[in-house]
Each structure stands twice: as C-alpha cells, then as structure tokens.
N, C-alpha and C. Protein backbone atom coordinates (compact mmCIF):
# COMPACT_ATOMS: atom_id res chain seq x y z
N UNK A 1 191.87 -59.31 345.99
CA UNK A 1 190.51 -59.63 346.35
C UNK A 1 189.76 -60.03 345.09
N UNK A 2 189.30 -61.38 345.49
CA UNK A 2 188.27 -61.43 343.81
C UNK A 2 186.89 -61.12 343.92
N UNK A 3 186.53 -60.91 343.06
CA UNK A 3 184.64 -60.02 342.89
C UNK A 3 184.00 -61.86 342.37
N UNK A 4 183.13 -61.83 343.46
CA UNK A 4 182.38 -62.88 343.56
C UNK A 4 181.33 -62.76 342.30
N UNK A 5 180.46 -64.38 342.28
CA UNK A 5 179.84 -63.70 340.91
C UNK A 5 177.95 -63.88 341.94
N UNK A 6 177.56 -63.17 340.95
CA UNK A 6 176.45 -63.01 341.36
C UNK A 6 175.38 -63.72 341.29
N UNK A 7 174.56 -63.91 342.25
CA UNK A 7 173.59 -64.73 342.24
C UNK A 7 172.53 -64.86 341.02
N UNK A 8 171.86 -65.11 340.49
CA UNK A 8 170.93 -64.78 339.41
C UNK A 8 169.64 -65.95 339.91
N UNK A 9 168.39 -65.44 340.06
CA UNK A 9 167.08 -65.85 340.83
C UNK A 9 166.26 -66.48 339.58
N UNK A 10 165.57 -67.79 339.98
CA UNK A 10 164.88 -68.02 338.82
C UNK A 10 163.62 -67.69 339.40
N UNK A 11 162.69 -67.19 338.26
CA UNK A 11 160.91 -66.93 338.61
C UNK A 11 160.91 -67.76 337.12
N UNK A 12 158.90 -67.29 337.33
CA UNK A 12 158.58 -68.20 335.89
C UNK A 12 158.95 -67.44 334.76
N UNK A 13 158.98 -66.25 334.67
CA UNK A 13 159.54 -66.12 333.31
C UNK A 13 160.85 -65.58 333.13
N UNK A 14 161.97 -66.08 334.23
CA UNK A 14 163.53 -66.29 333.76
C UNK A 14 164.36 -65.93 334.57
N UNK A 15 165.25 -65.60 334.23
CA UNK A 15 166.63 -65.34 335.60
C UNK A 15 166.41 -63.87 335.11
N UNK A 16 166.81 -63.34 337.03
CA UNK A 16 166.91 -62.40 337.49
C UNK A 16 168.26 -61.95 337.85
N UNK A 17 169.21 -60.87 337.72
CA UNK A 17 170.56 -60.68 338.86
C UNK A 17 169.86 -60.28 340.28
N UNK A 18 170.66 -61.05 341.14
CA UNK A 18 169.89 -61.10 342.30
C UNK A 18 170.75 -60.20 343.57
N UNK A 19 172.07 -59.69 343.04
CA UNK A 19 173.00 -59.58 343.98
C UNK A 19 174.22 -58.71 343.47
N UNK A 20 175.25 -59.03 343.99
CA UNK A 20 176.38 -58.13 344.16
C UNK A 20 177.49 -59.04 342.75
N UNK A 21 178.45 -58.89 342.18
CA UNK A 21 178.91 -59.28 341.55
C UNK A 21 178.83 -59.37 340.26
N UNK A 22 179.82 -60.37 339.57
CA UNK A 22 179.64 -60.09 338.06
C UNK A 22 178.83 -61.49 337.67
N UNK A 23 177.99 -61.49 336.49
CA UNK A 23 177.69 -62.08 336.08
C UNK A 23 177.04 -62.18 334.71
N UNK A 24 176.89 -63.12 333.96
CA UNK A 24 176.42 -63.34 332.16
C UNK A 24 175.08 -63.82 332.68
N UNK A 25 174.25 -62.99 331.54
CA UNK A 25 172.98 -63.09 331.22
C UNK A 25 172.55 -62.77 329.73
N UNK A 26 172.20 -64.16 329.28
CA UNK A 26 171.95 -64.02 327.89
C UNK A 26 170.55 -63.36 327.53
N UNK A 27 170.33 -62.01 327.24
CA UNK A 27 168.75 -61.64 327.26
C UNK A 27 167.74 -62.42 326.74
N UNK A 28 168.13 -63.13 325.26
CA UNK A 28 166.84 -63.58 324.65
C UNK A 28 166.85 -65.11 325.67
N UNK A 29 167.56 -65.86 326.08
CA UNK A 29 166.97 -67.42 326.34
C UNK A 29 167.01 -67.10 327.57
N UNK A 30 167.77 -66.49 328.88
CA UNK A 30 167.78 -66.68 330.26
C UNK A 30 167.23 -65.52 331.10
N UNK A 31 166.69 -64.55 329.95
CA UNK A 31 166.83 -63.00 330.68
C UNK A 31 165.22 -62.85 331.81
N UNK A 32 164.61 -62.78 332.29
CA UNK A 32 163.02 -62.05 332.90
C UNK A 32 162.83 -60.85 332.07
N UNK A 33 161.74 -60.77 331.12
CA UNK A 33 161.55 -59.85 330.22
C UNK A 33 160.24 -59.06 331.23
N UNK A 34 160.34 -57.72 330.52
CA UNK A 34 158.67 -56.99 330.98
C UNK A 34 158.20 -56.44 329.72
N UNK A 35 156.90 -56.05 329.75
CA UNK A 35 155.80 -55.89 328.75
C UNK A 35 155.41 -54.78 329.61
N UNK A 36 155.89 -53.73 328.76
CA UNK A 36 155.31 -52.01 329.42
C UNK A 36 153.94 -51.66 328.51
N UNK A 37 153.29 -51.82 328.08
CA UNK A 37 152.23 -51.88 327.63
C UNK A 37 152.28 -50.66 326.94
N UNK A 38 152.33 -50.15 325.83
CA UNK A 38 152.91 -48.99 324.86
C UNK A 38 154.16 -48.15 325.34
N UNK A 39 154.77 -48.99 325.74
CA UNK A 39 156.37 -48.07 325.84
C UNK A 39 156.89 -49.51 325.80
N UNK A 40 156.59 -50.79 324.95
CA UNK A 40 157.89 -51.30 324.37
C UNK A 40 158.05 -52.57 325.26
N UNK A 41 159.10 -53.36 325.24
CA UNK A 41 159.19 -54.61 325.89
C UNK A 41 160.58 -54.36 325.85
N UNK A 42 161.24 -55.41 326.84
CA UNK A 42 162.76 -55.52 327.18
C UNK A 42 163.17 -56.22 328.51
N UNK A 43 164.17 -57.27 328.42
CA UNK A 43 165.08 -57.71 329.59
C UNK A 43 165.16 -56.95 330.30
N UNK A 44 165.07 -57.36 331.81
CA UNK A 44 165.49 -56.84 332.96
C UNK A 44 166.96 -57.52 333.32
N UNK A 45 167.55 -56.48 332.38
CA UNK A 45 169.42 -56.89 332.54
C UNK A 45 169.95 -56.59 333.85
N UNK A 46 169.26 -55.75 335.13
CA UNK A 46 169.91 -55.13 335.88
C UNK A 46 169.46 -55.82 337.31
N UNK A 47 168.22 -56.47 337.13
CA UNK A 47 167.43 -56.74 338.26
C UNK A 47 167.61 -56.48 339.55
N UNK A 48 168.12 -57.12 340.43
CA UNK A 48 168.95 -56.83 341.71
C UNK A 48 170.29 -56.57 342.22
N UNK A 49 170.93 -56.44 340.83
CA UNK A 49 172.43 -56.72 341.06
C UNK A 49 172.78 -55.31 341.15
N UNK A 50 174.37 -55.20 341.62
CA UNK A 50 174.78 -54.29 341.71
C UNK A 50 175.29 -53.30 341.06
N UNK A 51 174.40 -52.24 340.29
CA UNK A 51 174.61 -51.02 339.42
C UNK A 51 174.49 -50.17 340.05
N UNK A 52 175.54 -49.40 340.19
CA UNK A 52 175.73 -48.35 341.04
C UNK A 52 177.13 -46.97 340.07
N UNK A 53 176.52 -47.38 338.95
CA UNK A 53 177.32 -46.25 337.88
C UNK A 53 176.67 -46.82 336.89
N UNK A 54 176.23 -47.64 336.07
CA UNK A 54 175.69 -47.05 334.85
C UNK A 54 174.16 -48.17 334.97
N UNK A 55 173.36 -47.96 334.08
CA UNK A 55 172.12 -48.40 334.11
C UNK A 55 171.89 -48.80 332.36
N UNK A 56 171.76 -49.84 332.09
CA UNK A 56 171.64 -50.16 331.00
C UNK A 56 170.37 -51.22 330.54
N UNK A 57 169.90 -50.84 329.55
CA UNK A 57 168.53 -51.20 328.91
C UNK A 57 168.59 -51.67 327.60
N UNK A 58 167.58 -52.58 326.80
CA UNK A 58 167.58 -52.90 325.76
C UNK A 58 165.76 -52.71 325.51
N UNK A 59 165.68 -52.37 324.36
CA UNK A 59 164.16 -52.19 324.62
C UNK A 59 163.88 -52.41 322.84
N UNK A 60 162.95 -52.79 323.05
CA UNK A 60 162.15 -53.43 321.32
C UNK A 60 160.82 -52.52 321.30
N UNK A 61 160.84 -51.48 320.56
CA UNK A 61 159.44 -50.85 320.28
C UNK A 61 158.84 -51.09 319.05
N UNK A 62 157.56 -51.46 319.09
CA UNK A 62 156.52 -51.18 317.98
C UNK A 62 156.65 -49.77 317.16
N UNK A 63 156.35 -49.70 316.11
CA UNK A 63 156.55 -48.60 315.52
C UNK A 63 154.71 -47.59 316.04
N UNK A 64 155.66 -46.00 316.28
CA UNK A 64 154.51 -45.48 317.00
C UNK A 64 154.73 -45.44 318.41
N UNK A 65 155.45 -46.33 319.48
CA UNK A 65 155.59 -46.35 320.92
C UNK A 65 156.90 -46.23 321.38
N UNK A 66 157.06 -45.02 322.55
CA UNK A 66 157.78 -44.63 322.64
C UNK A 66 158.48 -45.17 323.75
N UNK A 67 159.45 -44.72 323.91
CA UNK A 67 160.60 -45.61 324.97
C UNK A 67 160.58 -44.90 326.50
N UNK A 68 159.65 -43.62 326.17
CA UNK A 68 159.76 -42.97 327.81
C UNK A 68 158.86 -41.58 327.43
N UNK A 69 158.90 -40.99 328.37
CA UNK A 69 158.06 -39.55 328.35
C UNK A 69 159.01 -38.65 328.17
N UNK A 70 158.98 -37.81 327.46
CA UNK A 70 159.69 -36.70 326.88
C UNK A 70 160.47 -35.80 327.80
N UNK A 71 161.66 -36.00 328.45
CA UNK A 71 162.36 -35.48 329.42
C UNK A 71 163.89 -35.41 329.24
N UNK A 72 164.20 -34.56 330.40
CA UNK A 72 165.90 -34.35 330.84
C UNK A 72 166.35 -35.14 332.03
N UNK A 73 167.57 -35.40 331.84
CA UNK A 73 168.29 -35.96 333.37
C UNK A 73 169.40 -35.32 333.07
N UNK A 74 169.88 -35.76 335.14
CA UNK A 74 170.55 -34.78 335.07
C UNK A 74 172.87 -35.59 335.15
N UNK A 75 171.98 -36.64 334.74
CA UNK A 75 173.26 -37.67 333.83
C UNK A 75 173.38 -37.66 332.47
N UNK A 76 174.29 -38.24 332.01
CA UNK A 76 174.42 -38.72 330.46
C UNK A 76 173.82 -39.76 330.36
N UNK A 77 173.15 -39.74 328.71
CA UNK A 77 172.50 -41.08 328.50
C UNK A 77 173.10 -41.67 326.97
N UNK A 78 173.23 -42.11 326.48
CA UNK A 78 173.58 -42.63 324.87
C UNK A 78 172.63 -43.46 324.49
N UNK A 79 172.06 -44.09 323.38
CA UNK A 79 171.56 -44.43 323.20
C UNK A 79 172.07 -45.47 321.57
N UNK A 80 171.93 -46.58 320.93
CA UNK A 80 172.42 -47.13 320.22
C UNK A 80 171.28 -48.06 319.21
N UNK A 81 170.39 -47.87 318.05
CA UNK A 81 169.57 -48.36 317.30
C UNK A 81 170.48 -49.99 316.67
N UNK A 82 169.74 -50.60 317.17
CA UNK A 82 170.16 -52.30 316.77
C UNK A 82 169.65 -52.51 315.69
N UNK A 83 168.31 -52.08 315.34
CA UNK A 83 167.47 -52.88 314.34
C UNK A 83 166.80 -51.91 314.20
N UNK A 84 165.82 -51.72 312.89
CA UNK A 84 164.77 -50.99 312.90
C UNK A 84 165.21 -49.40 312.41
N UNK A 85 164.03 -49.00 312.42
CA UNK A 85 163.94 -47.47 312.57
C UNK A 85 162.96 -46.62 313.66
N UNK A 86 163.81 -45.60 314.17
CA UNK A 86 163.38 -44.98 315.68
C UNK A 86 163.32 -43.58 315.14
N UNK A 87 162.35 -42.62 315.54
CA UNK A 87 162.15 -41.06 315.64
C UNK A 87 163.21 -40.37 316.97
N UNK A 88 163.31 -39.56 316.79
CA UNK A 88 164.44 -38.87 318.09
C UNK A 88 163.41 -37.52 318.05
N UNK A 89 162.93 -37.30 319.23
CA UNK A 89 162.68 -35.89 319.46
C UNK A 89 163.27 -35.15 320.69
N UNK A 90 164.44 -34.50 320.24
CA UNK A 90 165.33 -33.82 320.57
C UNK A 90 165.44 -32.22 321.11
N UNK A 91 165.31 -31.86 321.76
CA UNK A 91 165.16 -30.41 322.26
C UNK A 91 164.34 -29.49 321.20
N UNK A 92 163.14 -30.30 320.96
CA UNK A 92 161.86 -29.93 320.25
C UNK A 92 161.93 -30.02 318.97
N UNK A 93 163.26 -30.59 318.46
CA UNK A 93 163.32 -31.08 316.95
C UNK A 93 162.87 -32.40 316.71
N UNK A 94 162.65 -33.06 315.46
CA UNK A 94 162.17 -34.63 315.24
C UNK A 94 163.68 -34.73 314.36
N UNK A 95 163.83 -36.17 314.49
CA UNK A 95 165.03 -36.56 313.38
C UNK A 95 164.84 -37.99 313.47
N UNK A 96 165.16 -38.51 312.55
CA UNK A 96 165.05 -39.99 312.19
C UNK A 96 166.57 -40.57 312.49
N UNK A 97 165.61 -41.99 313.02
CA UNK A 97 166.92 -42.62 313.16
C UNK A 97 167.06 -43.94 312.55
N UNK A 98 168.08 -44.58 312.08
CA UNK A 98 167.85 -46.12 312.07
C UNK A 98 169.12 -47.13 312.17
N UNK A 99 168.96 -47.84 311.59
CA UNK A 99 170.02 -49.69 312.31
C UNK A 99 171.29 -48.59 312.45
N UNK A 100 172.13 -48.52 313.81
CA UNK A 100 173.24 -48.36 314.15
C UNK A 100 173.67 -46.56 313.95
N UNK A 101 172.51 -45.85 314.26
CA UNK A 101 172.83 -44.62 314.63
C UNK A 101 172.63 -44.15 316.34
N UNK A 102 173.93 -43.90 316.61
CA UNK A 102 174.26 -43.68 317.91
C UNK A 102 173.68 -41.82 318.26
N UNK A 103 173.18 -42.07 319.51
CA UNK A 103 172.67 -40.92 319.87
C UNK A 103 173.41 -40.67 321.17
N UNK A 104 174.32 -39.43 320.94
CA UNK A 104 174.83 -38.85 322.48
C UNK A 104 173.50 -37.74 323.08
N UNK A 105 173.64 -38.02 324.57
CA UNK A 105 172.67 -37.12 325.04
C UNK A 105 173.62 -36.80 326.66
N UNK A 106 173.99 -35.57 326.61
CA UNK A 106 174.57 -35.21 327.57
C UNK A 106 173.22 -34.89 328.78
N UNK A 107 174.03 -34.37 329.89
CA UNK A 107 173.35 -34.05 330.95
C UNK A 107 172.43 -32.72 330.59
N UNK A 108 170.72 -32.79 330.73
CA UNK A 108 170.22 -31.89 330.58
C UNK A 108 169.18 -31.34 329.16
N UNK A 109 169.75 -32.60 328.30
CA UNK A 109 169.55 -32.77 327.35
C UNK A 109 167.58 -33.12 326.78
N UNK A 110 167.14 -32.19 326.57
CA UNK A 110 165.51 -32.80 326.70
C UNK A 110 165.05 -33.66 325.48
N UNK A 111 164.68 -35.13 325.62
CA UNK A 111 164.75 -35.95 324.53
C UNK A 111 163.70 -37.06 324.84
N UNK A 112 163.53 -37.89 323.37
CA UNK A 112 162.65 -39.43 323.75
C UNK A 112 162.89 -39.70 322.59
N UNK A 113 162.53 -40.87 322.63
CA UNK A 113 162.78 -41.77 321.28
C UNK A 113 161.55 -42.93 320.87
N UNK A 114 160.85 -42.23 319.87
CA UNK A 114 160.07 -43.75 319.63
C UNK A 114 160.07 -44.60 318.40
N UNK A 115 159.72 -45.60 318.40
CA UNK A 115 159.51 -46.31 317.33
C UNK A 115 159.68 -45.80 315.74
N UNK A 116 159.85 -46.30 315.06
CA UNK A 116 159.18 -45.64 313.46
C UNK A 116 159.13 -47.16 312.79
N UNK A 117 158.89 -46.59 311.16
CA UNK A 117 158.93 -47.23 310.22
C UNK A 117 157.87 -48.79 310.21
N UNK A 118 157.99 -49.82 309.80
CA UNK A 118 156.86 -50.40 309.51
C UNK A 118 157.13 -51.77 310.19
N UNK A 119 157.93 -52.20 311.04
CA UNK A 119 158.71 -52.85 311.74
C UNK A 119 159.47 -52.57 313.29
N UNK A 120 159.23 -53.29 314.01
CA UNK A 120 159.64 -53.24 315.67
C UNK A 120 161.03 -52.61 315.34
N UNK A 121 161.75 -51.94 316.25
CA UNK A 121 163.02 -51.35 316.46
C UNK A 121 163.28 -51.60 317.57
N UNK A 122 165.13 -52.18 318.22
CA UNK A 122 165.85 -52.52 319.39
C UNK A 122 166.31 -51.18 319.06
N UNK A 123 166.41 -50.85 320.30
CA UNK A 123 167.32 -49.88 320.83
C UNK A 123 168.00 -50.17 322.41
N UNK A 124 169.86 -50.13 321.89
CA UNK A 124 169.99 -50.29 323.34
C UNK A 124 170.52 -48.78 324.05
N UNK A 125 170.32 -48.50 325.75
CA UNK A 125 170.70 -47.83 325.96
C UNK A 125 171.47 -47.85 326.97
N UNK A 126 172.22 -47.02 327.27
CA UNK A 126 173.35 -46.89 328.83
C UNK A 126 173.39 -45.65 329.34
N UNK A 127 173.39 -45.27 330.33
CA UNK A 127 173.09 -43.95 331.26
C UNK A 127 173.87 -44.02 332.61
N UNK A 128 174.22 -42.67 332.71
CA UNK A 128 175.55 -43.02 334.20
C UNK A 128 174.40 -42.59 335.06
N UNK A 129 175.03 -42.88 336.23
CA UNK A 129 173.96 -43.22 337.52
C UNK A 129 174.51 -42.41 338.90
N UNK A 130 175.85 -41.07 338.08
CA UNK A 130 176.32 -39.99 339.07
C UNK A 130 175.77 -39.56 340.07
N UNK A 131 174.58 -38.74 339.49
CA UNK A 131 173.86 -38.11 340.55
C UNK A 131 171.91 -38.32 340.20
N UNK A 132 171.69 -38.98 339.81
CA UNK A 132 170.17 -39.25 340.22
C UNK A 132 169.71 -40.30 340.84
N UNK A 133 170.44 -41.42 340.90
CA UNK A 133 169.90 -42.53 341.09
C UNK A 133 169.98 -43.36 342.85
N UNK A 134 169.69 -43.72 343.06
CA UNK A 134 169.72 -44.31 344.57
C UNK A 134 169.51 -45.64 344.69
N UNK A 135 169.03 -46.06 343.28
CA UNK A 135 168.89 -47.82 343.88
C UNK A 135 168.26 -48.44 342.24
N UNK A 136 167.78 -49.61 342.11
CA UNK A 136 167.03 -50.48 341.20
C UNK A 136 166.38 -51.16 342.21
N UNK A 137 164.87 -51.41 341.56
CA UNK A 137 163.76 -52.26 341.89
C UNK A 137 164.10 -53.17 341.32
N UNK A 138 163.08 -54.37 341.85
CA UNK A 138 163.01 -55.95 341.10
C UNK A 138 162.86 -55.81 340.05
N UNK A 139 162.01 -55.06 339.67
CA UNK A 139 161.91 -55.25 337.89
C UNK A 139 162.38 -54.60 336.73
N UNK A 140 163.86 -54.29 337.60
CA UNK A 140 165.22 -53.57 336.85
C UNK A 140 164.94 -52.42 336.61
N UNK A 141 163.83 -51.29 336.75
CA UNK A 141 163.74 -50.16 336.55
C UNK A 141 164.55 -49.46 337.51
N UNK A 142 165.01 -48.34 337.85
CA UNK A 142 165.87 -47.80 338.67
C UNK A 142 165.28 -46.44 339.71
N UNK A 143 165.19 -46.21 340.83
CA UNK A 143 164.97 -45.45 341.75
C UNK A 143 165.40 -44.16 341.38
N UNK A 144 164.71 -43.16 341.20
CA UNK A 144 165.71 -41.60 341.00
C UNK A 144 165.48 -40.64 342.27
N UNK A 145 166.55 -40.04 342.70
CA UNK A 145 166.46 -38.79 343.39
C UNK A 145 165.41 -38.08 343.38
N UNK A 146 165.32 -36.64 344.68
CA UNK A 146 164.13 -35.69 343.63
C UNK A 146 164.45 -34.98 342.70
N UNK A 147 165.93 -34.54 342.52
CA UNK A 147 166.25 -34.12 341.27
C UNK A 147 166.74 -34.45 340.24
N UNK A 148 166.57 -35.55 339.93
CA UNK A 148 166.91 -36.46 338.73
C UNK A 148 167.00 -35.45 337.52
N UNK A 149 165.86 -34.90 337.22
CA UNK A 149 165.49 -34.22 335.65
C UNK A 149 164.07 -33.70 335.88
N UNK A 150 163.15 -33.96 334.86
CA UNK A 150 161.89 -33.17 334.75
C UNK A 150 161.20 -33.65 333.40
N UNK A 151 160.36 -34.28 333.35
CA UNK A 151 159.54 -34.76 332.21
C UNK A 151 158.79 -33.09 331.86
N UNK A 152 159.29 -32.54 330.54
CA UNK A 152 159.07 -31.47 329.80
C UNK A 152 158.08 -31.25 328.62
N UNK A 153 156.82 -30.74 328.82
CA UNK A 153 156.24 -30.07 327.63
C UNK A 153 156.54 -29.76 326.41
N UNK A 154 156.55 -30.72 325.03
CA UNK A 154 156.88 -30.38 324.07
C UNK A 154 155.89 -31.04 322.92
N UNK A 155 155.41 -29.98 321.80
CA UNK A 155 155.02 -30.24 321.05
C UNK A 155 155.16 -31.31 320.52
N UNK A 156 156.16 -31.74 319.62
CA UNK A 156 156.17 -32.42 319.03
C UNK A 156 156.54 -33.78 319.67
N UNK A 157 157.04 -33.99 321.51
CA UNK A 157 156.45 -34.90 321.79
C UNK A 157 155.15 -35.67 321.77
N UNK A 158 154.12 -34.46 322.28
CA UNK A 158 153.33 -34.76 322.24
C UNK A 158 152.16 -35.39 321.51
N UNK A 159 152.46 -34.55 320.10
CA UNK A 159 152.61 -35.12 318.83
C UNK A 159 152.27 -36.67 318.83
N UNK A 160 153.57 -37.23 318.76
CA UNK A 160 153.98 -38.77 318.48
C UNK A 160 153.52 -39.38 320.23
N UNK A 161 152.57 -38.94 321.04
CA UNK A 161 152.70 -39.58 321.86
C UNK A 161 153.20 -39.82 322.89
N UNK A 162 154.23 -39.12 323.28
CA UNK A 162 155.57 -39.49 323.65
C UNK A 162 155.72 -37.80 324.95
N UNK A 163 154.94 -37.24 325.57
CA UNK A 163 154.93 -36.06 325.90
C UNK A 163 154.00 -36.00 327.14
N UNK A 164 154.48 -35.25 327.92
CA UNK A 164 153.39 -34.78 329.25
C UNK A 164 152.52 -33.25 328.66
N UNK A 165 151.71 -33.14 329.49
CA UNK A 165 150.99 -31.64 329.10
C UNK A 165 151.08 -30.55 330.30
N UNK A 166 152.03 -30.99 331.05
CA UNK A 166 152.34 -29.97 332.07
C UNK A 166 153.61 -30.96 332.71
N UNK A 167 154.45 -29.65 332.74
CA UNK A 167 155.44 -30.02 333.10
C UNK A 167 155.78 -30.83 334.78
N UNK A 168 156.32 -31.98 335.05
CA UNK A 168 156.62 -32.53 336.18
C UNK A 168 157.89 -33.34 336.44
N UNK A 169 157.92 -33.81 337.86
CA UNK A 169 159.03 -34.69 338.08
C UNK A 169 158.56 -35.91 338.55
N UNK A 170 157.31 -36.00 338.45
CA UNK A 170 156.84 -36.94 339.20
C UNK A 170 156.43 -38.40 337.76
N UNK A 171 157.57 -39.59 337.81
CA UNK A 171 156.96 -40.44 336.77
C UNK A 171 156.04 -40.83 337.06
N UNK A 172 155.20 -41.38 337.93
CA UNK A 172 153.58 -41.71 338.37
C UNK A 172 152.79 -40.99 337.65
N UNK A 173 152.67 -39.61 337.87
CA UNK A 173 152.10 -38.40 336.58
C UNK A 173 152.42 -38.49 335.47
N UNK A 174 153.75 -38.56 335.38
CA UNK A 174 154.10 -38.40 333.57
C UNK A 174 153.48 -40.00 333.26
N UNK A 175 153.09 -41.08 333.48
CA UNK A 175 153.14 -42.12 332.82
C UNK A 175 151.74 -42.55 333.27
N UNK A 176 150.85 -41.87 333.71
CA UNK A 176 149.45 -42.30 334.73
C UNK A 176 148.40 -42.91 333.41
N UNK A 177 148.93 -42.78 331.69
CA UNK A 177 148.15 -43.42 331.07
C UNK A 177 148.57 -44.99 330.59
N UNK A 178 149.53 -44.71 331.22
CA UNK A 178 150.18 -46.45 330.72
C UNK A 178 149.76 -47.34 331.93
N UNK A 179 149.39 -48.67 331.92
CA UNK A 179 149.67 -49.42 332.80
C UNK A 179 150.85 -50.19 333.24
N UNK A 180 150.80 -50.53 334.42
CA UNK A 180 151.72 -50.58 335.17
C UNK A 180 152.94 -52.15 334.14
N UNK A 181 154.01 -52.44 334.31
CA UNK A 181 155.03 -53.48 333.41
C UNK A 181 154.59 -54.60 334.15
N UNK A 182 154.33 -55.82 332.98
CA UNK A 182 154.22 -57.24 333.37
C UNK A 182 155.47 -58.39 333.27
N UNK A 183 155.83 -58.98 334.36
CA UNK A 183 156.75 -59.58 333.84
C UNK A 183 156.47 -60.82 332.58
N UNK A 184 157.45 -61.43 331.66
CA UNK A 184 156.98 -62.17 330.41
C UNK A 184 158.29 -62.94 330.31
N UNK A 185 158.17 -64.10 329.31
CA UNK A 185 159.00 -64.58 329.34
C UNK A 185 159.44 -63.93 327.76
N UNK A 186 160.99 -64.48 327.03
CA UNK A 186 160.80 -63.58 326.26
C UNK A 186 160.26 -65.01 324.67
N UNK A 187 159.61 -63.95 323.89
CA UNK A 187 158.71 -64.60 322.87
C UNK A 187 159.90 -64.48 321.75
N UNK A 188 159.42 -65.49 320.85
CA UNK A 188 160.32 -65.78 319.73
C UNK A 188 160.37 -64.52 318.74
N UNK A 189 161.26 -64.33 318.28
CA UNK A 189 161.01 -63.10 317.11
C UNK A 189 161.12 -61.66 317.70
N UNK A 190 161.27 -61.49 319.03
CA UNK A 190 160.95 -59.98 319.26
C UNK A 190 162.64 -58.98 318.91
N UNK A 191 163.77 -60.16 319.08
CA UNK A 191 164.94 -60.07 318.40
C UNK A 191 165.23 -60.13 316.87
N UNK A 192 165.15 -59.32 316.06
CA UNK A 192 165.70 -59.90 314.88
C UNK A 192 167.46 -60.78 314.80
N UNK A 193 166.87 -61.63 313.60
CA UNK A 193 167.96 -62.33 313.78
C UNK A 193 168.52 -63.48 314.85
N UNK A 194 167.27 -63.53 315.55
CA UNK A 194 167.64 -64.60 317.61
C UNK A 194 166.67 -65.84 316.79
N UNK A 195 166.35 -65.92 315.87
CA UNK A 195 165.65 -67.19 315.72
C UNK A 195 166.56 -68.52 316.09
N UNK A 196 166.19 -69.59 316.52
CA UNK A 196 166.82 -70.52 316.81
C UNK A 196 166.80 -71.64 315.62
C-alpha cells in the first residue's frame, strides 16, 4: 500500500498541510507562519495534516519572550536551540542555554523556555502525542485532553514572565494576557542564515 502525499492549501500568507499523508514543506519560503504576540513567531509545520504521534514546532523568540506558560505534560517533549541564546526554567531552577543545546524533558517534567541574550533565538521542538492530544487546529496548534498536564506556579517563572499565579489546566487562563496568534507570511531575517 503506498501513503499518498498530502494535500498542502494555499491562503495569503502560505501553504498549509491540509490532509493525510506525507509531504515537504520548506518553513522559511512555503510555510503559513503565526505571530503569537510575546510568545514568539513560527511555521505552522503541522496544519491539517496528519500528526497523530509527535507534534513538532519551530519557534523564533525575542530575547525576554517566552515559548509557553510554565508547565508539565503528561508526554515527552525535547527541545533543540538552533540559534541564539534561550533561559530554561526547569523544575524551579534557571539555566542557560544556547546554539545546539538539547533539552530532554520527560513526562511530568515542569518547564518553559524563553528567549535570552541580545538577539532572537530558534528553538526547535518535538513532543509525543501518547496520551494528551486528540487533534490539531488550522493554525497547527494542537487540541489537548483534560489531562494533558497543568500550567504550574513558579517563581522564577514568573520572574521572566513566563508563569501563571495560580495554578490551572485551563490554556485560555494561563495565556488570557496574550492575544490571540495572527497568521503572517514569513519576513526576511527571522531565520538566521535564510537570507536569500
């Protein structure tokens, strides 16, 4: 049996996976980017297609903005610094990170990662999709269970930004100061090294 390839949707700012199958998507020239408005920018690598075990992200933060609200799941996540330099706040520790330090984060693991240093940072990430997940939206973010994990109270999240002030499961709450992701096309430079 061969695995068909997948559809990929054009809008105005780029191709989407639209479907079931395999398919290439170059992030910087063909990808539909979003603009999370202080949590960072990044391709929607996953859009409609079929991920149904791992969930994978690429994300470019400003130094200072963090990549998510300070929490556990109840999958593995890894995480991989492309460029730049990133903070790790780790089961209430801080540690620095930068170009090509790999971060394991097992199941349960309470963590976030933001920005540092004086320059944007890529970070890519991959996360299995065992037991929290149920689906992806259009704009490649992914559907979780009710027991996914728990966005967790921590100082020194909170600190950098990056932290709830009472503990929940609900991302609508944990994220109610950010506005909502715009789709974008993607802008020159937000890749180091993608200049044409």
């Amino acid at each position: 049996m061969m695995v068909p390839e997948a559809p990929l949707e054009e809008t105005e700012e780029g191709l989407l996976p639209a479907g079931k199958g395999w398919f290439v998507l170059n992030a910087r020239d063909d990808a539909r980017w979003f603009k999370s408005e202080g949590l960072g920018v990044g391709p929607a690598l996953q859009g409609r297609g079929d991920f149904r075990q791992l969930a994978m992200g690429l994300t470019v933060l400003a130094p200072g903005e963090p990549m998510a609200m300070y929490h556990w799941e109840t999958d593995q996540e890894d995480f991989l610094v492309l460029s730049g330099e990133a903070l790790l706040v780790v089961e209430g520790a801080e540690r620095p990170l930068r170009q090509w330090d790999f971060f394991h984060c097992p199941p349960g693991t309470q963590h976030v990662i933001v920005g540092a240093g004086d320059e944007p940072c890529v970070v890519f990430s991959v996360g299995a999709l065992e037991r929290h997940t149920t689906g992806s939206r259009v704009d490649g973010t992914l559907q979780g269970t009710d027991d996914w994990g728990a966005y967790t109270v921590d100082e020194a999240a909170i600190r950098h930004g990056a932290g709830v002030e009472e503990e929940t499961t609900d991302a609508e709450q944990a994220y109610a100061r950010f506005p909502d992701s715009e789709p974008m096309r993607y802008r020159e430079g937000l890749l180091p090294g993608s200049e044409r």
